[in-house]
Protein backbone atom coordinates (compact mmCIF):
# COMPACT_ATOMS: atom_id res chain seq x y z
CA UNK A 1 -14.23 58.23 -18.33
CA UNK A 2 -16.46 58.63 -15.41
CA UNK A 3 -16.17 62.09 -13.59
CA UNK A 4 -17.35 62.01 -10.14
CA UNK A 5 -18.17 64.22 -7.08
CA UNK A 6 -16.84 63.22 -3.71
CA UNK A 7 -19.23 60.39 -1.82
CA UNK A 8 -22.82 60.71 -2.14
CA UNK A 9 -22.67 64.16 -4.10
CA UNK A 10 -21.46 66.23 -1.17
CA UNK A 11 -19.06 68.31 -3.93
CA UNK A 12 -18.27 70.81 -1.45
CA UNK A 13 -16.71 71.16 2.40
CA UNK A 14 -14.69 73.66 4.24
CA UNK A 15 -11.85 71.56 5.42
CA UNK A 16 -8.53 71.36 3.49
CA UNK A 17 -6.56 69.51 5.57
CA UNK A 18 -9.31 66.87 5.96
CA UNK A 19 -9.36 66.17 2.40
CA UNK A 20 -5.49 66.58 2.04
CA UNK A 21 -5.33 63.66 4.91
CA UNK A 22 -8.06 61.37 3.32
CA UNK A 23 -6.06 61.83 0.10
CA UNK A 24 -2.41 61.30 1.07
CA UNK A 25 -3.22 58.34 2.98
CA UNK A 26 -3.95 55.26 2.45
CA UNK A 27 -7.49 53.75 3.96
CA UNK A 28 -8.08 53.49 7.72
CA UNK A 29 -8.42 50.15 8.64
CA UNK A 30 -10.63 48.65 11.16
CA UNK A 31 -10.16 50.26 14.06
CA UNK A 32 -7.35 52.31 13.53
CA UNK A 33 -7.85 56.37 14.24
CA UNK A 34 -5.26 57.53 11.58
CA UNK A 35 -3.43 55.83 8.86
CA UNK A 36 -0.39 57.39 8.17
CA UNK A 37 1.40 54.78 5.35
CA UNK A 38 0.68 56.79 1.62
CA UNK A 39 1.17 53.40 -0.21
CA UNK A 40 -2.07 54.12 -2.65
CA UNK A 41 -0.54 57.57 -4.07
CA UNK A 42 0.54 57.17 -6.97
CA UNK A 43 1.62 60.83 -7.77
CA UNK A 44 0.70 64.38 -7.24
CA UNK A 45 0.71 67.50 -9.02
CA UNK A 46 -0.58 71.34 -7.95
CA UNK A 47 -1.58 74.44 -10.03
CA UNK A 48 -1.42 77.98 -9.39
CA UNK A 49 0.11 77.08 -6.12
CA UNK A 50 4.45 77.93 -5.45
CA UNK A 51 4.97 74.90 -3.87
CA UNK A 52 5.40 71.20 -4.71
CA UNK A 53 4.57 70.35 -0.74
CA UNK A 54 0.84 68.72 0.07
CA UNK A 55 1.34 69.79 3.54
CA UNK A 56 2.17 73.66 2.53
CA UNK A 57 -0.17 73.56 -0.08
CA UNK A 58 -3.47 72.64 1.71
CA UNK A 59 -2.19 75.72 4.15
CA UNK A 60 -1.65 78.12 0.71
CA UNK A 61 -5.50 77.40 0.33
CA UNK A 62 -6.26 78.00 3.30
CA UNK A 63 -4.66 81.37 3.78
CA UNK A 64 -5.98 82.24 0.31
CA UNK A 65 -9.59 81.46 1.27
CA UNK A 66 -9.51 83.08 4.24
CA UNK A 67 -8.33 86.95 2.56
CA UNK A 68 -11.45 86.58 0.27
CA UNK A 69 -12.12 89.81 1.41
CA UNK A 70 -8.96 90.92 1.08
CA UNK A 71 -8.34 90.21 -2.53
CA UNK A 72 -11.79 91.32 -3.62
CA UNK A 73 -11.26 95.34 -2.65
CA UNK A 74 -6.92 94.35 -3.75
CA UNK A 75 -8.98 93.50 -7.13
CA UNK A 76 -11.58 96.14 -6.76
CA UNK A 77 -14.32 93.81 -6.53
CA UNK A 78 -17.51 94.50 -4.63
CA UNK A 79 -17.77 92.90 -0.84
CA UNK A 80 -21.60 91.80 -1.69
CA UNK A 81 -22.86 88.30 -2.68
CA UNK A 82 -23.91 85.56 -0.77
CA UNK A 83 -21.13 84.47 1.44
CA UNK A 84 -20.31 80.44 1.65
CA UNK A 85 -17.78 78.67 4.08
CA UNK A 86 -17.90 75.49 1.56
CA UNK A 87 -14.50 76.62 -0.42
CA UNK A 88 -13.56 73.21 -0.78
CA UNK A 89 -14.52 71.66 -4.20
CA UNK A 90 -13.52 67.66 -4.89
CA UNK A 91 -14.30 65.44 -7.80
CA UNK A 92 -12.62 62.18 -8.94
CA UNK A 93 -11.90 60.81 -13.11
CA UNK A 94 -12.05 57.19 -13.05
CA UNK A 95 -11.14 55.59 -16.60
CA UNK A 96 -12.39 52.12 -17.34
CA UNK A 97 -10.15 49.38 -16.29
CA UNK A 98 -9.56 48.18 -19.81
CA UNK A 99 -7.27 51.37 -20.44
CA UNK A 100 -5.28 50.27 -17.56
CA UNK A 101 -1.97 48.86 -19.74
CA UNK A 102 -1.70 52.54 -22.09
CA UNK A 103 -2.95 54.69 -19.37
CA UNK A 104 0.05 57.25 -18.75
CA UNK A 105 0.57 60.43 -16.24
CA UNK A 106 1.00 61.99 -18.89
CA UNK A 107 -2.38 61.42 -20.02
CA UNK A 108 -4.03 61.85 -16.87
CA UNK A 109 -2.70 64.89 -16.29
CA UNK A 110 -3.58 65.98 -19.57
CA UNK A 111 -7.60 65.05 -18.60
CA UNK A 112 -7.46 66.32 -15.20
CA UNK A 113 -6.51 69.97 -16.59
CA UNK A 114 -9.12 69.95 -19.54
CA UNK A 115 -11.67 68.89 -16.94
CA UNK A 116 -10.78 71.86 -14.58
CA UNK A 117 -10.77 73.98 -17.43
CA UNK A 118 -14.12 72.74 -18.41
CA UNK A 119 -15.21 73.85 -14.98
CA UNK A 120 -13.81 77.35 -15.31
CA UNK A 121 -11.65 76.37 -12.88
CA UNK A 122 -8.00 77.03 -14.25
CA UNK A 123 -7.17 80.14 -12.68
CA UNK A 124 -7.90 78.25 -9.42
CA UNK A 125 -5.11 76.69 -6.56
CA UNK A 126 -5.66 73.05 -7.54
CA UNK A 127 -4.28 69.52 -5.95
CA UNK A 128 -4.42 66.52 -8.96
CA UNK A 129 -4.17 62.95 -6.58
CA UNK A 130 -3.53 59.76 -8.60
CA UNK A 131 -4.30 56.45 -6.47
CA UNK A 132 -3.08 53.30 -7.59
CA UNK A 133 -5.76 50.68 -5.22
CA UNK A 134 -8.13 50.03 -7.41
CA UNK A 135 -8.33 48.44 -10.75
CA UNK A 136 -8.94 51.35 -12.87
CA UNK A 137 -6.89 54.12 -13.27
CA UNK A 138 -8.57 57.09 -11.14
CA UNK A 139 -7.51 60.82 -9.69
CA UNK A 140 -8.89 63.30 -7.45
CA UNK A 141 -8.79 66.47 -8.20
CA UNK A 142 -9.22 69.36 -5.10
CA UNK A 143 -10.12 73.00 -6.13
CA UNK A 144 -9.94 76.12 -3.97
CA UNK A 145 -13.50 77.98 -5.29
CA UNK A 146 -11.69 81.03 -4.17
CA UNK A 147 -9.85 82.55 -6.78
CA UNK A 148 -6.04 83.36 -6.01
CA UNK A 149 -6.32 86.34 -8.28
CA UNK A 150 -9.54 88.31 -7.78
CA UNK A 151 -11.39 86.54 -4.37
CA UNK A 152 -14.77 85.55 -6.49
CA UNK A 153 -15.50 82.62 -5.88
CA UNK A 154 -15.96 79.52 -7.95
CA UNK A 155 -19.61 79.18 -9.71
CA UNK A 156 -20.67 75.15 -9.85
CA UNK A 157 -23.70 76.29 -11.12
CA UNK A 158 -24.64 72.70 -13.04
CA UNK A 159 -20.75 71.30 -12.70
CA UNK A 160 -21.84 67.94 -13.30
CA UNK A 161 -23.15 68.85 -16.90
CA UNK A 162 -20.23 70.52 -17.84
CA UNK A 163 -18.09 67.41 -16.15
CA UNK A 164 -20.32 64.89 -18.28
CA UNK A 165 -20.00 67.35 -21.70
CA UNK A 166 -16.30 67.83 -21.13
CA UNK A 167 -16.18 63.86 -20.28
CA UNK A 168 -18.35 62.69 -23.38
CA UNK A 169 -15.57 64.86 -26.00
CA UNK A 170 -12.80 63.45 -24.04
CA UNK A 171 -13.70 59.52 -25.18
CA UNK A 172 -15.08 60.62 -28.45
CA UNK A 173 -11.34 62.20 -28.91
CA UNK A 174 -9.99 58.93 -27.86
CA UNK A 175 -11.98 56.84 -30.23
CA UNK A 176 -14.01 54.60 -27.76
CA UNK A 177 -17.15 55.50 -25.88
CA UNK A 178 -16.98 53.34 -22.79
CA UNK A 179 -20.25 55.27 -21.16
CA UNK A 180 -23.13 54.57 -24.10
CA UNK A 181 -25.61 55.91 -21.49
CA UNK A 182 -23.87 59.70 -21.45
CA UNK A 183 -23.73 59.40 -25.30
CA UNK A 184 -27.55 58.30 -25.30
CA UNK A 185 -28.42 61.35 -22.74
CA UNK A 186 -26.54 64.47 -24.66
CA UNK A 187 -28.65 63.15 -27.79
CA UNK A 188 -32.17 63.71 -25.44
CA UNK A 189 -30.79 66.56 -24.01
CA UNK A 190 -29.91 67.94 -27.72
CA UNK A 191 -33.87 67.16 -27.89
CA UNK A 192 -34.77 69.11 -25.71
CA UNK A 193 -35.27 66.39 -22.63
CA UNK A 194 -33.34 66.82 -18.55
CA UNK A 195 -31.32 64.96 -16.77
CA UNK A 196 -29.88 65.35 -13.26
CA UNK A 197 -27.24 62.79 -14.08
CA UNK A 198 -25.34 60.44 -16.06
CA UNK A 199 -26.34 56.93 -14.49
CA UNK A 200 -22.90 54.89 -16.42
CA UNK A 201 -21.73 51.47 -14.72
CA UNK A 202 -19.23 52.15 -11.38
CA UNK A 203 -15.81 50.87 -12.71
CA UNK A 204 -15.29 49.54 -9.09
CA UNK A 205 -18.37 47.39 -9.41
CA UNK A 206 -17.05 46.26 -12.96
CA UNK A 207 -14.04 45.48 -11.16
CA UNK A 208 -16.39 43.05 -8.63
CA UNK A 209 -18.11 41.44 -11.04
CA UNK A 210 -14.93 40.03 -13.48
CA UNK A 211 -13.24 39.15 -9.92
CA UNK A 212 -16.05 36.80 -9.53
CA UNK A 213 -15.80 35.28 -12.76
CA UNK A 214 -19.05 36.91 -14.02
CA UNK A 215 -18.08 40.23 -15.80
CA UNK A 216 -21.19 39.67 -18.67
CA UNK A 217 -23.69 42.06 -19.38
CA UNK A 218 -26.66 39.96 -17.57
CA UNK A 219 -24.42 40.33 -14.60
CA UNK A 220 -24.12 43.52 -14.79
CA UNK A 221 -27.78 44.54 -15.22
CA UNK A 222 -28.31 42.34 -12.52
CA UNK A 223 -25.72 44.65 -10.31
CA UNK A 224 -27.90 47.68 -11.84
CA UNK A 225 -30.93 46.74 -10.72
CA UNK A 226 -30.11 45.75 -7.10
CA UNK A 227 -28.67 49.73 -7.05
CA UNK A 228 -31.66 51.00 -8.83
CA UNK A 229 -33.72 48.83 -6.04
CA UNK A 230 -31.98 50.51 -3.17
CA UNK A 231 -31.94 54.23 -4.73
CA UNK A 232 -35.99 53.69 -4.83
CA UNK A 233 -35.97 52.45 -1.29
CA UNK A 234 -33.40 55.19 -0.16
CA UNK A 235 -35.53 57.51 -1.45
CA UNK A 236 -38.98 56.34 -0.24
CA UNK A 237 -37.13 56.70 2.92
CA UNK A 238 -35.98 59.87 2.74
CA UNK A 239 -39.09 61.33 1.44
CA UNK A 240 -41.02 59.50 4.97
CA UNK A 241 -37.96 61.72 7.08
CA UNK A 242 -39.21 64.38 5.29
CA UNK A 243 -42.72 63.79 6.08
CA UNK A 244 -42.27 62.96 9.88
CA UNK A 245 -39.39 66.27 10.12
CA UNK A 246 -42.02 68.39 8.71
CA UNK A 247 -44.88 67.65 10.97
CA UNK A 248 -42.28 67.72 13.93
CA UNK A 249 -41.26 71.10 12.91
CA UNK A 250 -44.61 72.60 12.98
CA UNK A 251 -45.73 71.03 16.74
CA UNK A 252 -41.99 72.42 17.79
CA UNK A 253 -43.18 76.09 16.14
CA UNK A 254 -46.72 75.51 17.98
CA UNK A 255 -45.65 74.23 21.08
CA UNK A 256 -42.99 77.48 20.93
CA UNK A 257 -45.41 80.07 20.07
CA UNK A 258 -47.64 79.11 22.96
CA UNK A 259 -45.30 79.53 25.35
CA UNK A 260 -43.60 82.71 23.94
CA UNK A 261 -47.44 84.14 24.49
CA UNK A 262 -47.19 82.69 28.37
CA UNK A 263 -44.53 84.48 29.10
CA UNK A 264 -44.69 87.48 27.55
CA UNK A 265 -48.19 87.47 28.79
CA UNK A 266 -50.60 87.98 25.51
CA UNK A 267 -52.88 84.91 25.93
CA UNK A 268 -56.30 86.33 26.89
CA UNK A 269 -56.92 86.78 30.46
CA UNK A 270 -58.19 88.58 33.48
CA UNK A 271 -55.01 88.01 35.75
CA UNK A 272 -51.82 89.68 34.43
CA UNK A 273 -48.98 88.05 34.05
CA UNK A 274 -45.85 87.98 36.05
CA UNK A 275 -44.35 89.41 33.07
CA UNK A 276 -46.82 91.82 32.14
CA UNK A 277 -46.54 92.84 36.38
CA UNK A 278 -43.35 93.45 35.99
CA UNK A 279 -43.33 95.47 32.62
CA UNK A 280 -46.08 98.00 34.15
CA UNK A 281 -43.89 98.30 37.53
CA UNK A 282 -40.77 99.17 34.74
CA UNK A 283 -43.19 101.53 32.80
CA UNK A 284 -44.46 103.64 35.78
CA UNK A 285 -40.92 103.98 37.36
CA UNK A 286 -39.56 105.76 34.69
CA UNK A 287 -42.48 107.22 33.52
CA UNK A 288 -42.08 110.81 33.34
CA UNK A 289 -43.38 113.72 35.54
């Protein structure tokens, strides 16, 4: 079981209806705007929301999201906090292709609840996705953070954690531990040691490397260390934009002070300003009598 935030970690967004489209369709294809064929869903399911329609129900969590407000004083909650526009909340389960053949809705659906649950999530409007175009059995699951109920919304504070505990229980309950590494890392963790993540093998890339004939373990470390090669150079490169943005922030501040001080005419000087001419003219028309 491999529990997953939407692509490169960006958990969060503000758009229903985008996700609802990317969901309910299948892939665009080169050069194609929309595709509107839904060949890749497999099924659907929705909680805490009246209606068995994808198209009403992105628009239920919508409407809900936008009366925040309104269902905080309805529940006598306070109006303060911080206030975020990012109400969206999307995460995959991918299960590892050997489970394929037994893998039921039934079970799915039994996963995709204790997993929202383990997020303190199941008093939230949910959507639960199944897809059927890859070789493992996967689902997305898309969570309103603003509760139907009260308005507050959802806290993610360390969601991945509680993903990767909830995920580690669900295998042990099933009697096979396909991610070793997850295992490995709650035993550190239990020591005392942090982790920002559980790095376990991509199913998808599993899915590569049998298709090629070469689905061995030396194969895949080899496919692990070509990511691990780009992750360092992605982030070597990242840390050089930070680098360059920073200095380039601090001549744009510079270069903007100095001419804040030109024009409002506090630079040292003899001559005033036109601005300072102009603020004395101001000053001694109204002055009074």
């Amino acid at each position: 079981m491999t529990p997953k935030a939407s692509q490169e970690g960006r958990a969060t967004g503000t758009s229903f209806k985008g996700v609802f489209a990317y969901l309910q369709h299948d892939k665009r294809l080169e050069g194609q705007d929309v595709n509107s064929t839904s060949d890749r869903v497999e099924w659907q399911e929705f909680r805490n929301l009246a209606t068995e329609n994808p198209d009403m129900a992105y628009r239920i969590m919508r409407a809900t999201a936008n009366q925040q407000d309104a269902l905080k004083r309805e529940a006598g909650q306070s109006l303060a906090g911080n206030k975020s526009d990012k109400v969206v909340f999307h995460y995959s389960l991918a299960w590892h292709p050997d489970e394929k053949d037994d893998m039921t809705k039934t079970e799915m659906m039994k996963a995709a609840d204790e997993s929202i649950k383990a997020l303190g999530a199941d008093g939230h409007q949910a959507a639960i996705i199944a897809h059927n175009d890859t070789k493992h059995p996967h689902l997305h699951v898309v969570i309103n953070r603003v509760n139907p109920e009260h308005g507050k919304m959802l806290d993610l504070w360390k969601y991945q954690e509680r993903l990767s505990k909830w995920a580690l229980g669900y295998e042990q309950s099933r009697g096979t531990i396909y991610c070793e590494q997850r295992e490995m890392n709650w035993k550190r963790r239990d020591l005392g040691e942090t982790f920002s993540a559980d790095k376990c093998e991509v199913y998808h890339k599993h899915d590569q490397a049998k298709g090629l004939g070469h689905a061995n373990d030396n194969e895949i470390r080899k496919i692990m260390a070509a990511q691990k090669a780009k992750d360092a150079a992605l982030a070597e490169n990242g840390a050089a934009m930070h680098e360059r943005h920073s200095e380039e922030w601090k001549d744009l501040s510079k270069w903007y002070a100095t001419g804040k001080a030109k024009i409002a005419g506090t630079s040292a000087g003899d001559t005033p300003t036109p601005f300072q001419k102009a603020r004395a003219q101001i000053k001694e028309q109204y002055r009074t009598a």
